[in-house]
C-alpha atoms as a PDB file:
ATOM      1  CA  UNK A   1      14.229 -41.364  -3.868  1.00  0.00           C
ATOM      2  CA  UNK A   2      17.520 -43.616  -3.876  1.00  0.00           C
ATOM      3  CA  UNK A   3      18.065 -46.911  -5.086  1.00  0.00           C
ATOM      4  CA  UNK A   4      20.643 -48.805  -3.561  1.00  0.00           C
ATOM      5  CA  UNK A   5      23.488 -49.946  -5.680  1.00  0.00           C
ATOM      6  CA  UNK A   6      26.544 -51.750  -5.162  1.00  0.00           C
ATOM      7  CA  UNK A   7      29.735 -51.189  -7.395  1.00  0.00           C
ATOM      8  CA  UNK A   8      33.165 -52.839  -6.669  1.00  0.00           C
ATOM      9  CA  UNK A   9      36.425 -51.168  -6.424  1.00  0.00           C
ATOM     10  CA  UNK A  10      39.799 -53.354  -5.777  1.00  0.00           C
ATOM     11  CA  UNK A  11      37.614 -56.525  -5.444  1.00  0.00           C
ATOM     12  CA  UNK A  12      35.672 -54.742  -2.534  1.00  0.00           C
ATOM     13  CA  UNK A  13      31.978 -54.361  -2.573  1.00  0.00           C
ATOM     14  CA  UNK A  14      30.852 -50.623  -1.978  1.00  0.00           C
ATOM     15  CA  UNK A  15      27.476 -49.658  -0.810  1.00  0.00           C
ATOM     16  CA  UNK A  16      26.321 -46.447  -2.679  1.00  0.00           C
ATOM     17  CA  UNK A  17      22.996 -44.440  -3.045  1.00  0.00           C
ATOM     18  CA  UNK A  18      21.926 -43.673  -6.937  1.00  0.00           C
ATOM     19  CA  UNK A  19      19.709 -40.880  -7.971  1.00  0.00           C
ATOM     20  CA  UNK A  20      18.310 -39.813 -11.298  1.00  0.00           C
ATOM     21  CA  UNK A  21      16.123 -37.027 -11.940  1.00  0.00           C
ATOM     22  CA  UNK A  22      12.429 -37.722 -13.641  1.00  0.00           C
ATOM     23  CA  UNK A  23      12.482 -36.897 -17.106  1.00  0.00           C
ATOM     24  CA  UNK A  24      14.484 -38.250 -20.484  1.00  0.00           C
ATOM     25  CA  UNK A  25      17.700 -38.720 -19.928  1.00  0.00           C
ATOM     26  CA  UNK A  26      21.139 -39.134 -20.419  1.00  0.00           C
ATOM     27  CA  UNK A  27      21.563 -36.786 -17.454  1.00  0.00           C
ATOM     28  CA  UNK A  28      25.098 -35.504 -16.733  1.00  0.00           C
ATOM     29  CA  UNK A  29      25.913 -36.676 -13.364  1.00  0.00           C
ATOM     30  CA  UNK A  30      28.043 -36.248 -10.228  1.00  0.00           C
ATOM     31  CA  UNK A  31      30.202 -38.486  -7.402  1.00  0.00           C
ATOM     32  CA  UNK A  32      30.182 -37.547  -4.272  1.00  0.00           C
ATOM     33  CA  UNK A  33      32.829 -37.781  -1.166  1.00  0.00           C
ATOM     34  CA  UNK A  34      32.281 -36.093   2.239  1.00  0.00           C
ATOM     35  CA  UNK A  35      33.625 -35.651   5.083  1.00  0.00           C
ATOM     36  CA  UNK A  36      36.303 -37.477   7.093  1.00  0.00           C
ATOM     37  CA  UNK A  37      34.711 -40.642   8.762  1.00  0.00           C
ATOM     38  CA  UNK A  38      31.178 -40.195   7.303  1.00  0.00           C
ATOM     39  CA  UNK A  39      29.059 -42.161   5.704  1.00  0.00           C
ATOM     40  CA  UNK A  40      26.181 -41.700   3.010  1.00  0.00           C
ATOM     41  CA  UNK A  41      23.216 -40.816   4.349  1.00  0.00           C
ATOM     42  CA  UNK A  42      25.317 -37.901   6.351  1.00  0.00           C
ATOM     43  CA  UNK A  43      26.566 -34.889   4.323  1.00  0.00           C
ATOM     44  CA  UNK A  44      27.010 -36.522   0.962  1.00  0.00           C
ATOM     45  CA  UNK A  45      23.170 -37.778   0.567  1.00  0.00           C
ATOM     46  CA  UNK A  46      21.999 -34.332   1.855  1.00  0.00           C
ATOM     47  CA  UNK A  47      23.620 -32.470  -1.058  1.00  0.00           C
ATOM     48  CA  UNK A  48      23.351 -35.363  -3.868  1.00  0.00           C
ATOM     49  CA  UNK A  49      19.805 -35.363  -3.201  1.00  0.00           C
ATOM     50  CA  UNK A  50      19.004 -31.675  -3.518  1.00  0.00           C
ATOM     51  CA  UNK A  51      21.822 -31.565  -6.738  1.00  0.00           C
ATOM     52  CA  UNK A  52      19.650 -34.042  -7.925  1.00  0.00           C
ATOM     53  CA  UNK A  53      16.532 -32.225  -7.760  1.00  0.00           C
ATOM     54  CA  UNK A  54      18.870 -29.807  -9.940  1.00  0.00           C
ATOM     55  CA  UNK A  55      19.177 -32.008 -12.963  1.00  0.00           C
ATOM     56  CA  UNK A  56      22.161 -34.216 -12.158  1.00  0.00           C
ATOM     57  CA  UNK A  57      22.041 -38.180 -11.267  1.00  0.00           C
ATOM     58  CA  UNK A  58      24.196 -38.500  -8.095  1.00  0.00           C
ATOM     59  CA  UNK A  59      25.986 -40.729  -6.859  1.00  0.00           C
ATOM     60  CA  UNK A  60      26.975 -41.053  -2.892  1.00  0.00           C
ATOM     61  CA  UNK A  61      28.653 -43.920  -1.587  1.00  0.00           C
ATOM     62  CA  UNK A  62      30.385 -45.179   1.354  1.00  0.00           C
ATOM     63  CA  UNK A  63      34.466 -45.193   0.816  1.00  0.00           C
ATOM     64  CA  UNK A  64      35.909 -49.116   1.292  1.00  0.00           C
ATOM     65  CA  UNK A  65      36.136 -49.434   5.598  1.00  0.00           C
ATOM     66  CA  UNK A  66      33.226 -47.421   6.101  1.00  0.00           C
ATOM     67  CA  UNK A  67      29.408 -47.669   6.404  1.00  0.00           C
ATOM     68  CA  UNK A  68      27.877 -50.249   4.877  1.00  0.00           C
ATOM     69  CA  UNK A  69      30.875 -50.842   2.292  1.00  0.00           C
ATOM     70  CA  UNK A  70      33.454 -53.345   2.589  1.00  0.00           C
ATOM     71  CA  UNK A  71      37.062 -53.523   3.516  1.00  0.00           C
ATOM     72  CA  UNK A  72      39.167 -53.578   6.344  1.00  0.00           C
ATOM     73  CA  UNK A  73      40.407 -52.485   8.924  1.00  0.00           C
ATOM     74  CA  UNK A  74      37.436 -51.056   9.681  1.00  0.00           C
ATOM     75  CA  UNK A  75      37.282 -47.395   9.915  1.00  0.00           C
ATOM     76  CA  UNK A  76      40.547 -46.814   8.175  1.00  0.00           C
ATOM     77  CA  UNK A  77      41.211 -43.930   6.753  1.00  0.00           C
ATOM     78  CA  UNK A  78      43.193 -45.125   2.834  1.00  0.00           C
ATOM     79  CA  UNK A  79      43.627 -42.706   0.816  1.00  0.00           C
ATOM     80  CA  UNK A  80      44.730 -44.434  -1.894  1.00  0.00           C
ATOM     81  CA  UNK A  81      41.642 -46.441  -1.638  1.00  0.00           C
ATOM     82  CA  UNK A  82      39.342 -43.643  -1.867  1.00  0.00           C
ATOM     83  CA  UNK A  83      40.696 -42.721  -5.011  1.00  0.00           C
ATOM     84  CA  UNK A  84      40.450 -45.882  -6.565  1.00  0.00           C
ATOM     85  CA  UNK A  85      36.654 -46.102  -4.900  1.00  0.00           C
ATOM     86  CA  UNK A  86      36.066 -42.995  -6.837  1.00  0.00           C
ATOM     87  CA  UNK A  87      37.455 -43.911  -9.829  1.00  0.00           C
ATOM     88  CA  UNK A  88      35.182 -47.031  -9.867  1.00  0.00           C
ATOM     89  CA  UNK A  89      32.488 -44.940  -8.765  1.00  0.00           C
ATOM     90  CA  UNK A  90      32.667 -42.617 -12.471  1.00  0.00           C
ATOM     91  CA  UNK A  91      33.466 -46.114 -13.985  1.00  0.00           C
ATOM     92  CA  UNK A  92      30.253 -47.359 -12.649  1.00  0.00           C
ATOM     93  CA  UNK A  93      28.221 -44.208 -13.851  1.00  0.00           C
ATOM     94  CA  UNK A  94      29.549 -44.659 -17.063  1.00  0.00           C
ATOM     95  CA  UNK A  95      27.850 -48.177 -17.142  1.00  0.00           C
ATOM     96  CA  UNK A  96      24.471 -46.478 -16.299  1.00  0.00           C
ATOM     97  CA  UNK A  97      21.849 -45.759 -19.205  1.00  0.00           C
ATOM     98  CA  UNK A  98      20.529 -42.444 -17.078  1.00  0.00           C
ATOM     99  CA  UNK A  99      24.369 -41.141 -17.216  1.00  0.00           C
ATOM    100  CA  UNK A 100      25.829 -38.732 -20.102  1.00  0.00           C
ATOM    101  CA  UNK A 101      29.033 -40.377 -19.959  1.00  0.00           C
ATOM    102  CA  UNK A 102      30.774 -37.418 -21.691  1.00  0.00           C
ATOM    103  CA  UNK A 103      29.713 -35.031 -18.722  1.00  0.00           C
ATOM    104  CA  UNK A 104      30.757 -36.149 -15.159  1.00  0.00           C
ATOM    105  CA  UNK A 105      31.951 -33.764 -12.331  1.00  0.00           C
ATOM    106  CA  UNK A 106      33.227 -34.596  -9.011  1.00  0.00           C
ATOM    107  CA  UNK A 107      31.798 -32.900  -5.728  1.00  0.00           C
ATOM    108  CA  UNK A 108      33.360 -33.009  -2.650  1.00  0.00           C
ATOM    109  CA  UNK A 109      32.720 -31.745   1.403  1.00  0.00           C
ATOM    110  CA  UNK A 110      34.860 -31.414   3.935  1.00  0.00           C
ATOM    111  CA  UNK A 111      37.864 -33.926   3.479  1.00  0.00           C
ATOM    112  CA  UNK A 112      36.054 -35.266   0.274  1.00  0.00           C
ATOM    113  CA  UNK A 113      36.636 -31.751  -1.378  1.00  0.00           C
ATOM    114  CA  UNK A 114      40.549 -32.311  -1.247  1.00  0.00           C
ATOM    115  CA  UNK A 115      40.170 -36.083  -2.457  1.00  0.00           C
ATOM    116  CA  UNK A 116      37.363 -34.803  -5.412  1.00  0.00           C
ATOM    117  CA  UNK A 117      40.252 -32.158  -6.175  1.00  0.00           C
ATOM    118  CA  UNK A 118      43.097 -34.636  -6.485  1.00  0.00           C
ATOM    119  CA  UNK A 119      41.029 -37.161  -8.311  1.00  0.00           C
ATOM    120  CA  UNK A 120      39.114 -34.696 -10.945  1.00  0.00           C
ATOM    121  CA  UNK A 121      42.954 -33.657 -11.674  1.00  0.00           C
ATOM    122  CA  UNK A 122      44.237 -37.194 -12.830  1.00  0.00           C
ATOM    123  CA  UNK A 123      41.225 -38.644 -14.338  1.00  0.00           C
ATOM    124  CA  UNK A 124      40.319 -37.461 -17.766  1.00  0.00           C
ATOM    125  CA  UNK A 125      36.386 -38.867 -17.364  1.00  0.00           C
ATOM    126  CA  UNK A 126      35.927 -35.967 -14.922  1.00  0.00           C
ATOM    127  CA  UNK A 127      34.944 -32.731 -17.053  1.00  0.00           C
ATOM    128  CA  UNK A 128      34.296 -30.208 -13.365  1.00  0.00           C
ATOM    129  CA  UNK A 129      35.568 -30.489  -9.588  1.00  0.00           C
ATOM    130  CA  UNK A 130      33.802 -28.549  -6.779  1.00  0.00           C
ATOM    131  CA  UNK A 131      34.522 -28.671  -3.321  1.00  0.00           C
ATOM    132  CA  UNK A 132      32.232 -27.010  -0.527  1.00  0.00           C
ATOM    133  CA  UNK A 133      34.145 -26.295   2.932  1.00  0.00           C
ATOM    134  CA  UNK A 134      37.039 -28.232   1.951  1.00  0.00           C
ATOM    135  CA  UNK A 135      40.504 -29.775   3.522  1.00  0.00           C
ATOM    136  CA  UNK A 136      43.147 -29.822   0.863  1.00  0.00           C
ATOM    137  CA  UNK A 137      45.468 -31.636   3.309  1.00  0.00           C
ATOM    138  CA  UNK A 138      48.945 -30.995   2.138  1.00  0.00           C
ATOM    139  CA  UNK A 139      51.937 -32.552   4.353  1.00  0.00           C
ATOM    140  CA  UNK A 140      53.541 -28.706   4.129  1.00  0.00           C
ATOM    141  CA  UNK A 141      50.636 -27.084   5.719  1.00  0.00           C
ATOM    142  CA  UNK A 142      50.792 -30.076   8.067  1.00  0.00           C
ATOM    143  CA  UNK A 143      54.278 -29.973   9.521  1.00  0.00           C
ATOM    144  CA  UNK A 144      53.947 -26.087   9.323  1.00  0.00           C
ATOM    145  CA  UNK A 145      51.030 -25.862  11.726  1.00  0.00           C
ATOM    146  CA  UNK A 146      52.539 -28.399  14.154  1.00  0.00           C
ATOM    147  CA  UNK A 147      56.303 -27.487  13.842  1.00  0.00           C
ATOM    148  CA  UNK A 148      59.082 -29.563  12.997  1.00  0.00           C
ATOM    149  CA  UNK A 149      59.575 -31.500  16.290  1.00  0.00           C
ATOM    150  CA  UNK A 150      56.266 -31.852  16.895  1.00  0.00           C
ATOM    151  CA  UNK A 151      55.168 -33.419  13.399  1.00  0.00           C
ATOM    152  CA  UNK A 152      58.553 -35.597  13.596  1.00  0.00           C
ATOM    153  CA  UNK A 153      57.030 -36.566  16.731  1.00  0.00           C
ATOM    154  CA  UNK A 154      53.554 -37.807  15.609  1.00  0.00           C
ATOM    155  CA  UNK A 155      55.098 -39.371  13.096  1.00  0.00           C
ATOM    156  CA  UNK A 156      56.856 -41.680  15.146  1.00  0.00           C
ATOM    157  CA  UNK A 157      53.992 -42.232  17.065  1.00  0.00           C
ATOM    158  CA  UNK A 158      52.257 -43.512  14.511  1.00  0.00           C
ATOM    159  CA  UNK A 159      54.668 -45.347  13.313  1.00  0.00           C
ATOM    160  CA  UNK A 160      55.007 -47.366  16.428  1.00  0.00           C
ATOM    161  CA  UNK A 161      51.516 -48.564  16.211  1.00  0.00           C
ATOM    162  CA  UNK A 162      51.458 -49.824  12.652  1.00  0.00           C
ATOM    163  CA  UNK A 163      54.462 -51.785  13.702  1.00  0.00           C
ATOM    164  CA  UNK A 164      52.108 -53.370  15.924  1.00  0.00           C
ATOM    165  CA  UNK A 165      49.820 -54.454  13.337  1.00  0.00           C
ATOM    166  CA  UNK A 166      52.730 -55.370  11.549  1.00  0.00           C
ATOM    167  CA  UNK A 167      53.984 -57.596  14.002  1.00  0.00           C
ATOM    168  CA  UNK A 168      50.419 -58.956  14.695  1.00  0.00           C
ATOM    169  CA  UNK A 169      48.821 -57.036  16.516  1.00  0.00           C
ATOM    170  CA  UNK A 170      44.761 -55.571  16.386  1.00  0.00           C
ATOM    171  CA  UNK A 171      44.224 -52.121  14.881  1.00  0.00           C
ATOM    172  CA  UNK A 172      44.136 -49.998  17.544  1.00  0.00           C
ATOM    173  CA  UNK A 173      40.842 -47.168  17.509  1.00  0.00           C
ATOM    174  CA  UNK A 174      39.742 -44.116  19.098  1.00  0.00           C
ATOM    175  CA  UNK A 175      36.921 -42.085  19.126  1.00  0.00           C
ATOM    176  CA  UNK A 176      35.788 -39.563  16.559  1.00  0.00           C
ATOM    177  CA  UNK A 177      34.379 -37.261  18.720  1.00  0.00           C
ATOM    178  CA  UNK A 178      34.197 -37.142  22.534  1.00  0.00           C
ATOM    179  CA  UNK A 179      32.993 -35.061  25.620  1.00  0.00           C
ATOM    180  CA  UNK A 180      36.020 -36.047  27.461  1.00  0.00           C
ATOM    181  CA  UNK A 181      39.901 -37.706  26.442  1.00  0.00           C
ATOM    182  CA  UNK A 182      40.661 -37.649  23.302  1.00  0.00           C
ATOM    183  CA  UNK A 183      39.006 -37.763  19.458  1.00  0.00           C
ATOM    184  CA  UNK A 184      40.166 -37.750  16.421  1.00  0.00           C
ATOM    185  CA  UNK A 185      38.179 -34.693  16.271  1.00  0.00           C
ATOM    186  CA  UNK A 186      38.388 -32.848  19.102  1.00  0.00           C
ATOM    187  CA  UNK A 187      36.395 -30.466  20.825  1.00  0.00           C
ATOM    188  CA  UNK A 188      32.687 -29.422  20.893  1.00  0.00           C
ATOM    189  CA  UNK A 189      31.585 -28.268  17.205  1.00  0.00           C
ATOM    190  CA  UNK A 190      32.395 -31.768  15.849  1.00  0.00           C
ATOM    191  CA  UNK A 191      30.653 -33.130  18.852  1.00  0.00           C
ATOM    192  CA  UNK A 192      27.738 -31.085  17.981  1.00  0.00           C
ATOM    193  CA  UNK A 193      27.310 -33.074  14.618  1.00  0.00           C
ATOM    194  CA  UNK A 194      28.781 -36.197  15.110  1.00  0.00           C
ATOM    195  CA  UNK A 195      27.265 -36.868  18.755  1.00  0.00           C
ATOM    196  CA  UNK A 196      23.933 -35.977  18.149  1.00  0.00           C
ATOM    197  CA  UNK A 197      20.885 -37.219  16.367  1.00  0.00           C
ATOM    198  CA  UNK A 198      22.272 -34.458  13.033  1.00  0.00           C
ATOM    199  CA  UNK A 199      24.351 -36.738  11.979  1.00  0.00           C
ATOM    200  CA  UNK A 200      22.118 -40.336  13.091  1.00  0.00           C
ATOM    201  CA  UNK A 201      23.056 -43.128  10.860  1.00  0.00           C
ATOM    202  CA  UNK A 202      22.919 -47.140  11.333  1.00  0.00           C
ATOM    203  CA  UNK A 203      25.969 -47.516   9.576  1.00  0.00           C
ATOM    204  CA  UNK A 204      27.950 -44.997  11.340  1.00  0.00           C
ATOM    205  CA  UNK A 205      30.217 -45.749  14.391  1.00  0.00           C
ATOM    206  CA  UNK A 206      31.970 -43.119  16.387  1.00  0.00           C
ATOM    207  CA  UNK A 207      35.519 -44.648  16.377  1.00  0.00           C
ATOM    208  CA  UNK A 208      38.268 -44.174  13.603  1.00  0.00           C
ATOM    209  CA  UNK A 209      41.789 -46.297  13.519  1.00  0.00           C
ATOM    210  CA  UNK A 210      44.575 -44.045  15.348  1.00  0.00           C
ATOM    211  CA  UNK A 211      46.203 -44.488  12.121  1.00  0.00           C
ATOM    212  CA  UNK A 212      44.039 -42.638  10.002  1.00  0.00           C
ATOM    213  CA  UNK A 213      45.461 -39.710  11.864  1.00  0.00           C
ATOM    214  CA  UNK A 214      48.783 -40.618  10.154  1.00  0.00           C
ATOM    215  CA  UNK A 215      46.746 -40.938   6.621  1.00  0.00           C
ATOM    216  CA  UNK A 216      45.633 -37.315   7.466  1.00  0.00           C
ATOM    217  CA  UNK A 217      49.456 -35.109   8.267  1.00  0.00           C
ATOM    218  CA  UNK A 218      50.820 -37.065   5.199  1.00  0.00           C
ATOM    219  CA  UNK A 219      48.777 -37.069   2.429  1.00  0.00           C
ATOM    220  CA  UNK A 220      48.706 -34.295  -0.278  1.00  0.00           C
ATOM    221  CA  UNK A 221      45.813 -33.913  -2.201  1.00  0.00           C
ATOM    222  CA  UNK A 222      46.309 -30.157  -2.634  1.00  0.00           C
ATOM    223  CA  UNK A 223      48.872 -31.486  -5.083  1.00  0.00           C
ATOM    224  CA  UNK A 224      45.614 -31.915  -7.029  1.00  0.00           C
ATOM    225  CA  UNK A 225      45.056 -27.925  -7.743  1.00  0.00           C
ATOM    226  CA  UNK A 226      48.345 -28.027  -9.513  1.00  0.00           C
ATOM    227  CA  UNK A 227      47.404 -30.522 -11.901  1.00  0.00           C
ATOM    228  CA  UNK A 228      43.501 -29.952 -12.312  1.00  0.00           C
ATOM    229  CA  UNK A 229      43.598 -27.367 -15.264  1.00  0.00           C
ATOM    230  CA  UNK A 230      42.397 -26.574 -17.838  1.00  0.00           C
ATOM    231  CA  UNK A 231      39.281 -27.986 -16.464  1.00  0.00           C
ATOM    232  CA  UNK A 232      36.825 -25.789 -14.008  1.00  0.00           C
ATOM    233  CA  UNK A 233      37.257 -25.974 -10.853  1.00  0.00           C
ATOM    234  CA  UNK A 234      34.886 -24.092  -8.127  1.00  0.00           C
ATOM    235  CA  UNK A 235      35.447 -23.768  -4.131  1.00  0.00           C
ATOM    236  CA  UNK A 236      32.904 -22.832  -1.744  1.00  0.00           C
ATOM    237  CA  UNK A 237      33.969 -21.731   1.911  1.00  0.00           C
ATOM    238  CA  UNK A 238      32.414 -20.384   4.896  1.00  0.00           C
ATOM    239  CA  UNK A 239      34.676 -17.066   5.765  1.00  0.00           C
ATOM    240  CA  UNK A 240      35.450 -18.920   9.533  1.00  0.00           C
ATOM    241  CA  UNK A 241      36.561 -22.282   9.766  1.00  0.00           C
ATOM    242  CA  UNK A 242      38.678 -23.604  12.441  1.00  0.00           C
ATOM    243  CA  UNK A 243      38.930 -27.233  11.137  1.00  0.00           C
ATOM    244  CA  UNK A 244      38.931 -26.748   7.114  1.00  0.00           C
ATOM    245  CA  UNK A 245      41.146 -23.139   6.953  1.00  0.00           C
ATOM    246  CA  UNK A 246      39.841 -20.319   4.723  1.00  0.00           C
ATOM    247  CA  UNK A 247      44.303 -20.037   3.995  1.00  0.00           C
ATOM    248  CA  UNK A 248      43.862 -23.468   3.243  1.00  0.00           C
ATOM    249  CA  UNK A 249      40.655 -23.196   0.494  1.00  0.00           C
ATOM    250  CA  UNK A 250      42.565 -19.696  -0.912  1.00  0.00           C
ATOM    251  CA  UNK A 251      45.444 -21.814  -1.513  1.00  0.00           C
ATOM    252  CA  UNK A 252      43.961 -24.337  -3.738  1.00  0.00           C
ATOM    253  CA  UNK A 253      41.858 -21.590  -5.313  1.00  0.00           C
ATOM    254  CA  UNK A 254      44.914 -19.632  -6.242  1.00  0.00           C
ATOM    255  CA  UNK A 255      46.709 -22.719  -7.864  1.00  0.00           C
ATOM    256  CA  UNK A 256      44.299 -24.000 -10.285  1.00  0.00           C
ATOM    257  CA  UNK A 257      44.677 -22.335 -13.352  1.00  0.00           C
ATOM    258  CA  UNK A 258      41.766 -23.275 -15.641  1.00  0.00           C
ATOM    259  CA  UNK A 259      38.331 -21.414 -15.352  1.00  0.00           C
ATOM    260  CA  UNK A 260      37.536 -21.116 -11.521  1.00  0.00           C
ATOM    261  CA  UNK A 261      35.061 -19.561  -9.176  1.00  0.00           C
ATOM    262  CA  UNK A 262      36.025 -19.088  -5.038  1.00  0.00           C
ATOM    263  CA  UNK A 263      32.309 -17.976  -3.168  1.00  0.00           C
ATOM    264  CA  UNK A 264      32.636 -17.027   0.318  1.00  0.00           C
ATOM    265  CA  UNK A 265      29.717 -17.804   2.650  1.00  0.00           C
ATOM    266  CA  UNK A 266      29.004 -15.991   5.694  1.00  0.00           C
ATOM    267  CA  UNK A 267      29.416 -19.311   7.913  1.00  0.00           C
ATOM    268  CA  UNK A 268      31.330 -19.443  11.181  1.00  0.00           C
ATOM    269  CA  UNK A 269      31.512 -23.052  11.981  1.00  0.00           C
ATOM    270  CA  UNK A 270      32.536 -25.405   9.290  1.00  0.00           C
ATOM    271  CA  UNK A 271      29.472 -27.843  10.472  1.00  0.00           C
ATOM    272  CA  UNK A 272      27.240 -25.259   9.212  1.00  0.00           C
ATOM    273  CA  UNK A 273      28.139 -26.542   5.779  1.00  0.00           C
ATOM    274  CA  UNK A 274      26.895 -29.878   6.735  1.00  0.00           C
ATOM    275  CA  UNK A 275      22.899 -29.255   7.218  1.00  0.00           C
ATOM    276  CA  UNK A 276      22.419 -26.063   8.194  1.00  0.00           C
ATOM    277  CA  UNK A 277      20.446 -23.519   6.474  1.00  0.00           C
ATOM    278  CA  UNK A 278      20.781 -20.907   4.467  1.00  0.00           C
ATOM    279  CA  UNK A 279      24.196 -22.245   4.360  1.00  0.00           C
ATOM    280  CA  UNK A 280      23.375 -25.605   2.256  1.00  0.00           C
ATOM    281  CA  UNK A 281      21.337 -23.727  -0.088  1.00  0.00           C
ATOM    282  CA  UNK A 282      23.748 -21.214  -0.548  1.00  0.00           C
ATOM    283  CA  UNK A 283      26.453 -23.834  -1.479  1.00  0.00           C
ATOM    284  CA  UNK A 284      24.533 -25.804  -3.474  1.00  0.00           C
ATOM    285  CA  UNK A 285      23.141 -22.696  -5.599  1.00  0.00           C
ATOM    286  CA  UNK A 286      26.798 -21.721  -6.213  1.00  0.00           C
ATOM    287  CA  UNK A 287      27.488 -25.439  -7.573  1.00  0.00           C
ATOM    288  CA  UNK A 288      24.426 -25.297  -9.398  1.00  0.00           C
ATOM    289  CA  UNK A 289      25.316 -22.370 -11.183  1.00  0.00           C
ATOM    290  CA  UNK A 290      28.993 -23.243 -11.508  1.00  0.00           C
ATOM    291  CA  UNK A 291      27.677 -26.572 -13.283  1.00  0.00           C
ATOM    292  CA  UNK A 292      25.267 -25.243 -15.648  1.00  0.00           C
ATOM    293  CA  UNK A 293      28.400 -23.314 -16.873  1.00  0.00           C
ATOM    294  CA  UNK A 294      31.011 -26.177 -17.320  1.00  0.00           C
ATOM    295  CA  UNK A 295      28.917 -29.391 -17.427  1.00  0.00           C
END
């Protein structure tokens, strides 16, 4: 069972879900962030509620722009935001009687992994950082995989719409996921979550600002490996992935240079890390146990 909590973060009112476990507490707990565009009671409730059943008050929340949280423009991706939404989030838990202040960890799926990674690096409240099927976006591995030209070219592209907004204009949108034309995420496996009744939420809406895309080929939170030691640090990966790389999650593994853990999952489809079985269970016994160790 949740209870609904609000916390604020930059003067703007976020929505989040809290859950304790029964018994005496303080109970070490854990914030949540999930994948890119989604909202609570998507990937993040599904795994703070069964890492709640294992001991920990959780704590998912929608990021500022999203869900039932405040902020605008609507549907923005900010990075910078998120990481001031999560540091409020661990300043909130703090606040909470049920919370062991001394032992907080940050968990993080999908694009949250690289923003729990970068945040658990530069915040001395967070003891633990584990990310499950995670994109530690770095601007390297961006421009890489696109080639020079072709980054320089979405840059400008992008570029040329925020001028609009800068000269007045509306934010401009496009879907998240589509059958036909274009999507911020493209092709059928996001569809296959994000279009169906997986992933149903009130508070979700299949649209994105075309500059998030920017947000996403320039930010760097696999700086955040660098920096996260000597605290633990655990990844967990499905062995295919063609939107969250395996290179990618091997990467930030191989930087950190506290105590870590890397557990490969026999998942082909980086949605199978979002609800489906035995892959959930799998990731969150590996967390589980990675916890127990470090928190």
């Amino acid at each position: 069972m949740a209870d609904d909590v609000q916390f604020t973060a930059d003067g703007i009112t976020l929505a989040g879900d809290l859950r304790t476990p029964p018994g005496a507490g303080p109970h070490p707990a854990l914030v949540l962030t999930g994948p890119f565009t989604g909202v609570k009671e998507q990937v993040t409730g599904r795994y703070a509620a069964r890492l709640t059943e294992a001991g920990y008050v959780t704590l998912a929340f929608d990021h500022r722009n999203f869900g039932a949280s405040g902020g605008a423009p609507r549907r923005h991706e900010d990075p910078q935001g998120k990481l001031a939404d999560l540091r409020a989030a661990v300043s909130f838990l703090r606040g909470r009687p049920e919370v062991d202040g001394t032992r907080i960890g940050a968990v993080g799926v999908c694009l949250g992994a690289g923003y729990a990674l970068r945040f658990a690096a530069f915040d001395p409240r967070v003891k633990v950082f584990a990310g499950i099927a995670g994109a530690y976006n770095s601007p390297y591995a961006m421009r890489s995989g696109m080639t020079d030209q072709g980054y320089q070219g979405a840059l400008t592209e992008f570029t040329e719409i925020l001028e609009r907004q800068d000269q007045g204009g509306a934010p401009e949108y496009l879907p998240a996921v589509a059958a036909d034309g274009p999507a911020a995420m493209p092709g059928d496996e996001p569809r296959a979550y994000y279009g169906t009744e997986r992933s149903a939420a009130p508070s979700w809406a299949n649209e994105v600002t075309v500059a998030s895309l920017r947000e996403l080929v320039t930010m760097d939170n696999m700086l955040g490996a660098d920096f996260l030691g000597p605290k633990p640090g655990l990844i967990v990966h499905g062995v295919v992935d063609r939107f969250c790389s395996p290179e990618g999650a091997e990467e930030a593994y191989k930087r950190m240079d506290g105590p870590k853990k890397i557990v490969w999952l026999d998942a082909h489809r980086h949605i199978d890390l979002y609800d489906a079985e035995p892959y959930v269970s799998q990731a969150v016994t590996a967390t589980v146990e990675f916890l127990a160790e470090h928190l």
